[in-house]
PDB file of N, CA and C in Angstrom:
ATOM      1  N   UNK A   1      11.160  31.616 -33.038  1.00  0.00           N
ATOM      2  CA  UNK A   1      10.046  31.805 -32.138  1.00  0.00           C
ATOM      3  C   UNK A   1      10.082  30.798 -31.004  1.00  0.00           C
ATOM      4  N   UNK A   2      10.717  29.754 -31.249  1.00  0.00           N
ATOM      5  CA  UNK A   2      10.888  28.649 -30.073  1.00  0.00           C
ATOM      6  C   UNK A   2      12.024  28.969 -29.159  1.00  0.00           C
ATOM      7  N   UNK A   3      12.361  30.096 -29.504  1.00  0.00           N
ATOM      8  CA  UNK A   3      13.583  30.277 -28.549  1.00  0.00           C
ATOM      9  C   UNK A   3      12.836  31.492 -27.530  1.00  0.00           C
ATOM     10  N   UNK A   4      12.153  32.523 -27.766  1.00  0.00           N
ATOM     11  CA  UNK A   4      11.782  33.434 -26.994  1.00  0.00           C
ATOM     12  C   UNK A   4      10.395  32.493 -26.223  1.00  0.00           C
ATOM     13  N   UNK A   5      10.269  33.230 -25.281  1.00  0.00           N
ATOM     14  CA  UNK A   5       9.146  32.875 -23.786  1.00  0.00           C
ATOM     15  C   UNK A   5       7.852  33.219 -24.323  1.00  0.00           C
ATOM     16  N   UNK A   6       7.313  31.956 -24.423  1.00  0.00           N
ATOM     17  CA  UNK A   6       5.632  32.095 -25.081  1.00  0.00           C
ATOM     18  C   UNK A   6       4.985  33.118 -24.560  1.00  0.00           C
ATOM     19  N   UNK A   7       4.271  33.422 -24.981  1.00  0.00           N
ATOM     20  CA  UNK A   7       2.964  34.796 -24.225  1.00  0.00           C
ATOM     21  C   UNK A   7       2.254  34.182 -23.460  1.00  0.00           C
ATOM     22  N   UNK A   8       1.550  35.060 -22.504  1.00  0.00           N
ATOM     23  CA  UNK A   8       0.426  34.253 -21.183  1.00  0.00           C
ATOM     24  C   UNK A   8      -0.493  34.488 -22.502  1.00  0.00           C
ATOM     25  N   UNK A   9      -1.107  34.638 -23.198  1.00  0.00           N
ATOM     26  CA  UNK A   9      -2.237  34.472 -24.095  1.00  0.00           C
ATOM     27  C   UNK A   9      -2.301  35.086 -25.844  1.00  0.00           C
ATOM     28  N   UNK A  10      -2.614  34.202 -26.493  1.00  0.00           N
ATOM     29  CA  UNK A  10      -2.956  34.738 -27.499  1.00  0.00           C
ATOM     30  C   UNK A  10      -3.208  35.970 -27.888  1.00  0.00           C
ATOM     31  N   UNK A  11      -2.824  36.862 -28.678  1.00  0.00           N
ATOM     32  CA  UNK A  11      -2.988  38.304 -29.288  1.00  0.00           C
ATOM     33  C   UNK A  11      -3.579  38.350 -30.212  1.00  0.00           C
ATOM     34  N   UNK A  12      -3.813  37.138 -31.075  1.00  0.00           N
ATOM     35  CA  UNK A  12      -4.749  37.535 -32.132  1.00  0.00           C
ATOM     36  C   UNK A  12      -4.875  35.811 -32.750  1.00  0.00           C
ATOM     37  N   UNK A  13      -6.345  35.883 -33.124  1.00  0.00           N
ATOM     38  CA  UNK A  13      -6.452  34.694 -33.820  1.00  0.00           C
ATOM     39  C   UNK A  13      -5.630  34.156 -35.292  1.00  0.00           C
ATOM     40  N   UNK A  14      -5.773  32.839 -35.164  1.00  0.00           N
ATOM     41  CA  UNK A  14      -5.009  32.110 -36.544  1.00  0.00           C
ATOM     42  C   UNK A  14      -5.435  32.995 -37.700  1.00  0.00           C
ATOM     43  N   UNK A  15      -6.935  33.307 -37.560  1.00  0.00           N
ATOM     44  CA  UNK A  15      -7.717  33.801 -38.649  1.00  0.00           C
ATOM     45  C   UNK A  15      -6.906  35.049 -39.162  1.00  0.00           C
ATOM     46  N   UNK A  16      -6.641  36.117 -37.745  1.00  0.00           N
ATOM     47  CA  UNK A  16      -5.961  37.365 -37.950  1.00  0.00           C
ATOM     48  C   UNK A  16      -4.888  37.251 -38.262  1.00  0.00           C
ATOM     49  N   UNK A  17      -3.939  36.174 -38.277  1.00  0.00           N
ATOM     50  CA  UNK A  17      -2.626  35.836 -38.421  1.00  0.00           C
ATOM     51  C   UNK A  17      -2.536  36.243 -39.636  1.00  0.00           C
ATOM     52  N   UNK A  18      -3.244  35.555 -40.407  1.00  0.00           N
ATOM     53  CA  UNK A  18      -3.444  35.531 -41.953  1.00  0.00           C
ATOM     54  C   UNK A  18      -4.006  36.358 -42.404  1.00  0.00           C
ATOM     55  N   UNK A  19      -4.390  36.890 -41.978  1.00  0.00           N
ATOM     56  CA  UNK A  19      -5.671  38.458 -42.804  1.00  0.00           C
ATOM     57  C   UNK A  19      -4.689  38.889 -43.972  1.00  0.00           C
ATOM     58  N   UNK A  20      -5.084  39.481 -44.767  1.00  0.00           N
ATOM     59  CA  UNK A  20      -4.347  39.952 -45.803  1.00  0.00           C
ATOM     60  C   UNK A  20      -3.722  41.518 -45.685  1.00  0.00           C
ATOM     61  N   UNK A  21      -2.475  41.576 -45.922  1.00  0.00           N
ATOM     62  CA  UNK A  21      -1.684  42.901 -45.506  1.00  0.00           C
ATOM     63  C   UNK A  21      -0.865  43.182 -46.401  1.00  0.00           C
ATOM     64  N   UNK A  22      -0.103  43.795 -45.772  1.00  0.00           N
ATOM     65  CA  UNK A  22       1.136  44.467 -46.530  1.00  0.00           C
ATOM     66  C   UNK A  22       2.422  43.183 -46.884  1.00  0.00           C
ATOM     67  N   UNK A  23       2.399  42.376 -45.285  1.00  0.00           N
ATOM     68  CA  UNK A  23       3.245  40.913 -45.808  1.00  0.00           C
ATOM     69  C   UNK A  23       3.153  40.001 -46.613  1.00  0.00           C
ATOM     70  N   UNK A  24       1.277  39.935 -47.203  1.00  0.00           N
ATOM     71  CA  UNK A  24       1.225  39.111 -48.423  1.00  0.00           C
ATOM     72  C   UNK A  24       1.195  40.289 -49.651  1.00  0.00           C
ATOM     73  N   UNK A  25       1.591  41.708 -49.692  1.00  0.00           N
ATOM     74  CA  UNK A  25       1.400  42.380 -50.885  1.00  0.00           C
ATOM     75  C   UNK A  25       2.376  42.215 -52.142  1.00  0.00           C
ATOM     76  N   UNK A  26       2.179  42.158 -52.627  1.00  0.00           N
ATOM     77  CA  UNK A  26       3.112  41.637 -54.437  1.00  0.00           C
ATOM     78  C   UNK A  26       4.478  42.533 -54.214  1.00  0.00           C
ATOM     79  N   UNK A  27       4.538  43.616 -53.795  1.00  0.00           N
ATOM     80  CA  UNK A  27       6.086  43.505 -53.837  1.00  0.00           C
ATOM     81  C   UNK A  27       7.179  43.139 -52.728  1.00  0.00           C
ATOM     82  N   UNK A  28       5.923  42.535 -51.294  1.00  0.00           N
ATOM     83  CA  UNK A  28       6.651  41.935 -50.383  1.00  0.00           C
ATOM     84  C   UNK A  28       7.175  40.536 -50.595  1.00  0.00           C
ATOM     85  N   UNK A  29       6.446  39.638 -51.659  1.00  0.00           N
ATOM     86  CA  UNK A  29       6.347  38.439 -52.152  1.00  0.00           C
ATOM     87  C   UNK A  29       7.626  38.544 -53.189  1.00  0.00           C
ATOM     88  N   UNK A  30       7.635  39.742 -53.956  1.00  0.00           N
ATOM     89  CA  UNK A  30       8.346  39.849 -54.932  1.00  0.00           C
ATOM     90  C   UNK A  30       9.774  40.027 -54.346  1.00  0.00           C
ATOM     91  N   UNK A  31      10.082  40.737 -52.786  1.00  0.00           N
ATOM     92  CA  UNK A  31      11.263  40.567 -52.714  1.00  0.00           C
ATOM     93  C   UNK A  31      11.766  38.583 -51.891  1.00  0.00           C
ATOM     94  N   UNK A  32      10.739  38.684 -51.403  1.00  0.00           N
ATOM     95  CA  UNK A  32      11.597  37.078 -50.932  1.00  0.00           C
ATOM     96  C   UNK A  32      11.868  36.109 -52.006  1.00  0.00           C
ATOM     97  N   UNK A  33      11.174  36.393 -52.979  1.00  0.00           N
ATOM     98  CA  UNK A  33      11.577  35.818 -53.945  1.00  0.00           C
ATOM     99  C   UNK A  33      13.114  35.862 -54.764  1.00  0.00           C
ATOM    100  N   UNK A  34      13.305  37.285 -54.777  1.00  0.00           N
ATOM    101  CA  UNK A  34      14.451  37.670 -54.860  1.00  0.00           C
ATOM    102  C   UNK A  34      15.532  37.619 -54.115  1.00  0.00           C
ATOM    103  N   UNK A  35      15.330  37.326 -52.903  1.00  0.00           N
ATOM    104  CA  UNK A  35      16.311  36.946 -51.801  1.00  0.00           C
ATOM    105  C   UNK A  35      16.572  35.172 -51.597  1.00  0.00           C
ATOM    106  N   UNK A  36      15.521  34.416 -52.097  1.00  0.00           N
ATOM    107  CA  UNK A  36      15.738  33.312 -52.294  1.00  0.00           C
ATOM    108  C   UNK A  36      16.527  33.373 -53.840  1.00  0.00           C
ATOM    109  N   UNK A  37      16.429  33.626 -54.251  1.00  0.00           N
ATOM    110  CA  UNK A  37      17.084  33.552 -55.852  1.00  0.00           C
ATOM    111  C   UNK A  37      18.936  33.938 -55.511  1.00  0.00           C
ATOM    112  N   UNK A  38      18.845  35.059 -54.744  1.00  0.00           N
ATOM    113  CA  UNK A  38      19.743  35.187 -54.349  1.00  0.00           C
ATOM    114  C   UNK A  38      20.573  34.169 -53.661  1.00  0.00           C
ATOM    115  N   UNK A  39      20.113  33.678 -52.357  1.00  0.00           N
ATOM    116  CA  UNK A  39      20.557  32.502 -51.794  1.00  0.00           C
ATOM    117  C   UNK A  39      21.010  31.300 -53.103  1.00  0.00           C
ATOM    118  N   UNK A  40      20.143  31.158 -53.919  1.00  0.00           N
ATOM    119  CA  UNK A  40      19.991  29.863 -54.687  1.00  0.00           C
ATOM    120  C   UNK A  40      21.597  29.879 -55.702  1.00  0.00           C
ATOM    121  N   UNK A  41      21.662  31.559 -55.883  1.00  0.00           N
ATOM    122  CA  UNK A  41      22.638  31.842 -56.804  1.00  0.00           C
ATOM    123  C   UNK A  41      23.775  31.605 -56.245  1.00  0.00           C
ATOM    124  N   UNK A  42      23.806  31.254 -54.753  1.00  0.00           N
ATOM    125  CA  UNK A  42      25.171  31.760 -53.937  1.00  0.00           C
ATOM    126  C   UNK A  42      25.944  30.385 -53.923  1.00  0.00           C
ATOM    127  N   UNK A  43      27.197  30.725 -54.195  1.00  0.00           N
ATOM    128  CA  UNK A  43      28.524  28.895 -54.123  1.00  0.00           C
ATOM    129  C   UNK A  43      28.201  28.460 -52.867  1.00  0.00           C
ATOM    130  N   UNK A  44      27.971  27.204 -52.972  1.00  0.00           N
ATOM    131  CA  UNK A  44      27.790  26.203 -51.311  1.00  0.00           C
ATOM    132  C   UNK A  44      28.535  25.082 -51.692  1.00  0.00           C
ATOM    133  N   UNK A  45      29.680  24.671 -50.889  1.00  0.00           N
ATOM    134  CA  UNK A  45      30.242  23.582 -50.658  1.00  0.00           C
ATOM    135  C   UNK A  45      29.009  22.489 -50.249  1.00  0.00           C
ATOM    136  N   UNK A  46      29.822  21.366 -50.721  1.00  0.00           N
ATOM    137  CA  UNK A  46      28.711  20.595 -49.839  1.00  0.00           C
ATOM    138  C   UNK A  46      28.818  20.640 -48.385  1.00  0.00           C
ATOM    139  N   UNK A  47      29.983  20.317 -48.065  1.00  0.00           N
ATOM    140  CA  UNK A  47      30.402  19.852 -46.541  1.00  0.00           C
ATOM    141  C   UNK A  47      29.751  21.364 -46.034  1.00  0.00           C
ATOM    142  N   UNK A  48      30.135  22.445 -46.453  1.00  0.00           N
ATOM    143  CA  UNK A  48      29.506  23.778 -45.517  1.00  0.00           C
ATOM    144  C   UNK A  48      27.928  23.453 -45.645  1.00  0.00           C
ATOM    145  N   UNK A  49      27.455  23.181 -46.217  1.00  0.00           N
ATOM    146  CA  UNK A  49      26.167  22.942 -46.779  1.00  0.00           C
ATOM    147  C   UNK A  49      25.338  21.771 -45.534  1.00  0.00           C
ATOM    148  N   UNK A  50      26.352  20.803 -45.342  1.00  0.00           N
ATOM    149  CA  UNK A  50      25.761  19.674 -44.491  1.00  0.00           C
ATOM    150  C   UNK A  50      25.808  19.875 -43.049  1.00  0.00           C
ATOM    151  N   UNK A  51      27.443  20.842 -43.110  1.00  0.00           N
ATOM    152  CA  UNK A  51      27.646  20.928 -41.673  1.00  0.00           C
ATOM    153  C   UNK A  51      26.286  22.379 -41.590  1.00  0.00           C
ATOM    154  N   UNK A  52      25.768  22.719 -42.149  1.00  0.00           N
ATOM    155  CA  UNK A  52      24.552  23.890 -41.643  1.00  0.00           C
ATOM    156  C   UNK A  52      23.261  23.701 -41.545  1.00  0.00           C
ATOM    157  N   UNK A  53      23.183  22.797 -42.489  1.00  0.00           N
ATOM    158  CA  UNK A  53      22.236  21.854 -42.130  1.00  0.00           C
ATOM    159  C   UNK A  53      21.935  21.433 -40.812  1.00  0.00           C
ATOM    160  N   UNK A  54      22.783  20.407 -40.468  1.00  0.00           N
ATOM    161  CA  UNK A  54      23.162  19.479 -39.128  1.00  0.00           C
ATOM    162  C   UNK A  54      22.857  20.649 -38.121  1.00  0.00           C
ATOM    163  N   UNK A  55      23.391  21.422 -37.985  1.00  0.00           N
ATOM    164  CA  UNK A  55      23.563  22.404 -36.977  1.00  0.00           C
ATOM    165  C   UNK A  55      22.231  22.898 -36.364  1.00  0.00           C
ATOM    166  N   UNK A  56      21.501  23.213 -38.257  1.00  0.00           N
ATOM    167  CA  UNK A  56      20.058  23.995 -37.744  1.00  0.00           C
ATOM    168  C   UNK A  56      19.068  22.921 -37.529  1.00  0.00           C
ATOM    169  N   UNK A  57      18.963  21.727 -37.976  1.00  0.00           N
ATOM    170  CA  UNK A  57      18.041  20.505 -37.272  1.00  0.00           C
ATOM    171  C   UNK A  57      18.339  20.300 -35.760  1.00  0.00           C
ATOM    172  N   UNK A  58      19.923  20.315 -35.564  1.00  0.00           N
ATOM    173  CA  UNK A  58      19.805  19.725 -33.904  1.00  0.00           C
ATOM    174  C   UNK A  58      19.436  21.269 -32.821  1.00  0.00           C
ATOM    175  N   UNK A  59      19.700  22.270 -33.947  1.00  0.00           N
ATOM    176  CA  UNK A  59      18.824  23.247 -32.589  1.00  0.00           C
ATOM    177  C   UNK A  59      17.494  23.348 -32.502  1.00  0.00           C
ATOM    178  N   UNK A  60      16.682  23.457 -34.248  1.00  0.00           N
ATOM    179  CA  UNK A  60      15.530  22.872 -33.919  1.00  0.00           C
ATOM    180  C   UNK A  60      14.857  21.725 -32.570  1.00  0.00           C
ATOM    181  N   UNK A  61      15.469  20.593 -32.757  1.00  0.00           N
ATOM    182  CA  UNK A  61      15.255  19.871 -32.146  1.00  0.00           C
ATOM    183  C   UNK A  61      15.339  19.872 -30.935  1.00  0.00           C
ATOM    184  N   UNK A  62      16.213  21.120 -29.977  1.00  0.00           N
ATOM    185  CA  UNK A  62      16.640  21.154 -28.555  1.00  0.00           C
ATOM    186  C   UNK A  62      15.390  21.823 -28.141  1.00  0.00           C
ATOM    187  N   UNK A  63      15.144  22.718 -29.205  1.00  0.00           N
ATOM    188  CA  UNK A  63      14.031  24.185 -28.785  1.00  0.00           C
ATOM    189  C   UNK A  63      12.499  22.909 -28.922  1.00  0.00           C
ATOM    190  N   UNK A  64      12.763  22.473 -29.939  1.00  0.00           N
ATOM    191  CA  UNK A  64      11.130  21.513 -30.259  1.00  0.00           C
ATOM    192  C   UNK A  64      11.151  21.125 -28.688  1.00  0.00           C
ATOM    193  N   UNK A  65      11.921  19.833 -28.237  1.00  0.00           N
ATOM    194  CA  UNK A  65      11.682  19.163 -27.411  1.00  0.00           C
ATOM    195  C   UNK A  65      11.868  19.794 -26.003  1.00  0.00           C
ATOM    196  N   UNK A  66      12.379  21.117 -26.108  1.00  0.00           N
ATOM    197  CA  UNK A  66      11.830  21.776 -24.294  1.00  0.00           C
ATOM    198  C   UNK A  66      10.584  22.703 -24.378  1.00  0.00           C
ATOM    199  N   UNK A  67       9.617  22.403 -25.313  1.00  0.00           N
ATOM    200  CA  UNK A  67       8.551  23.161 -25.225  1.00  0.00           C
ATOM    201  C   UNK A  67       7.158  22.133 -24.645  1.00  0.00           C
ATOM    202  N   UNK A  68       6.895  22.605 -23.713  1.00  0.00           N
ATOM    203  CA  UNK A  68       5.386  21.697 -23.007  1.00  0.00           C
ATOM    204  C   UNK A  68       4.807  21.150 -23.482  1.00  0.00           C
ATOM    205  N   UNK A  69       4.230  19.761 -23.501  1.00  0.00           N
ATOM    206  CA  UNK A  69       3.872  19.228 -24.015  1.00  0.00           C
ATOM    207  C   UNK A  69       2.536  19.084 -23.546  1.00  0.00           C
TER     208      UNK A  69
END
């Protein structure tokens, strides 16, 4: 989301953000769960592991720090 061009205004409140839907419904929960399990199950070197790490903090960090302050 820090990479695409903010909106000229809000579309919906924090409140509506969260309203309860279909994204918090038990078998939407039930699959990320399963897709993290998945991930968890999967072989990771360390070094692949660190070098992806590294990678996704310093883009974080490019996108954090060109957003208005």
């Amino acid at each position: 989301m820090l990479a695409a061009p903010a909106p000229p205004h809000a579309e919906i409140s924090a409140a509506e953000y969260y309203r309860p839907d279909d994204r918090f419904a038990p078998q939407t929960n039930a699959a990320r769960i399963e897709l993290a399990q998945q991930h968890a199950a999967a072989p990771v070197r360390g070094a692949a592991l660190v070098k992806d790490f590294a990678a996704l903090w310093q883009q974080a960090s490019r996108l954090c720090q060109a957003q208005p302050h």
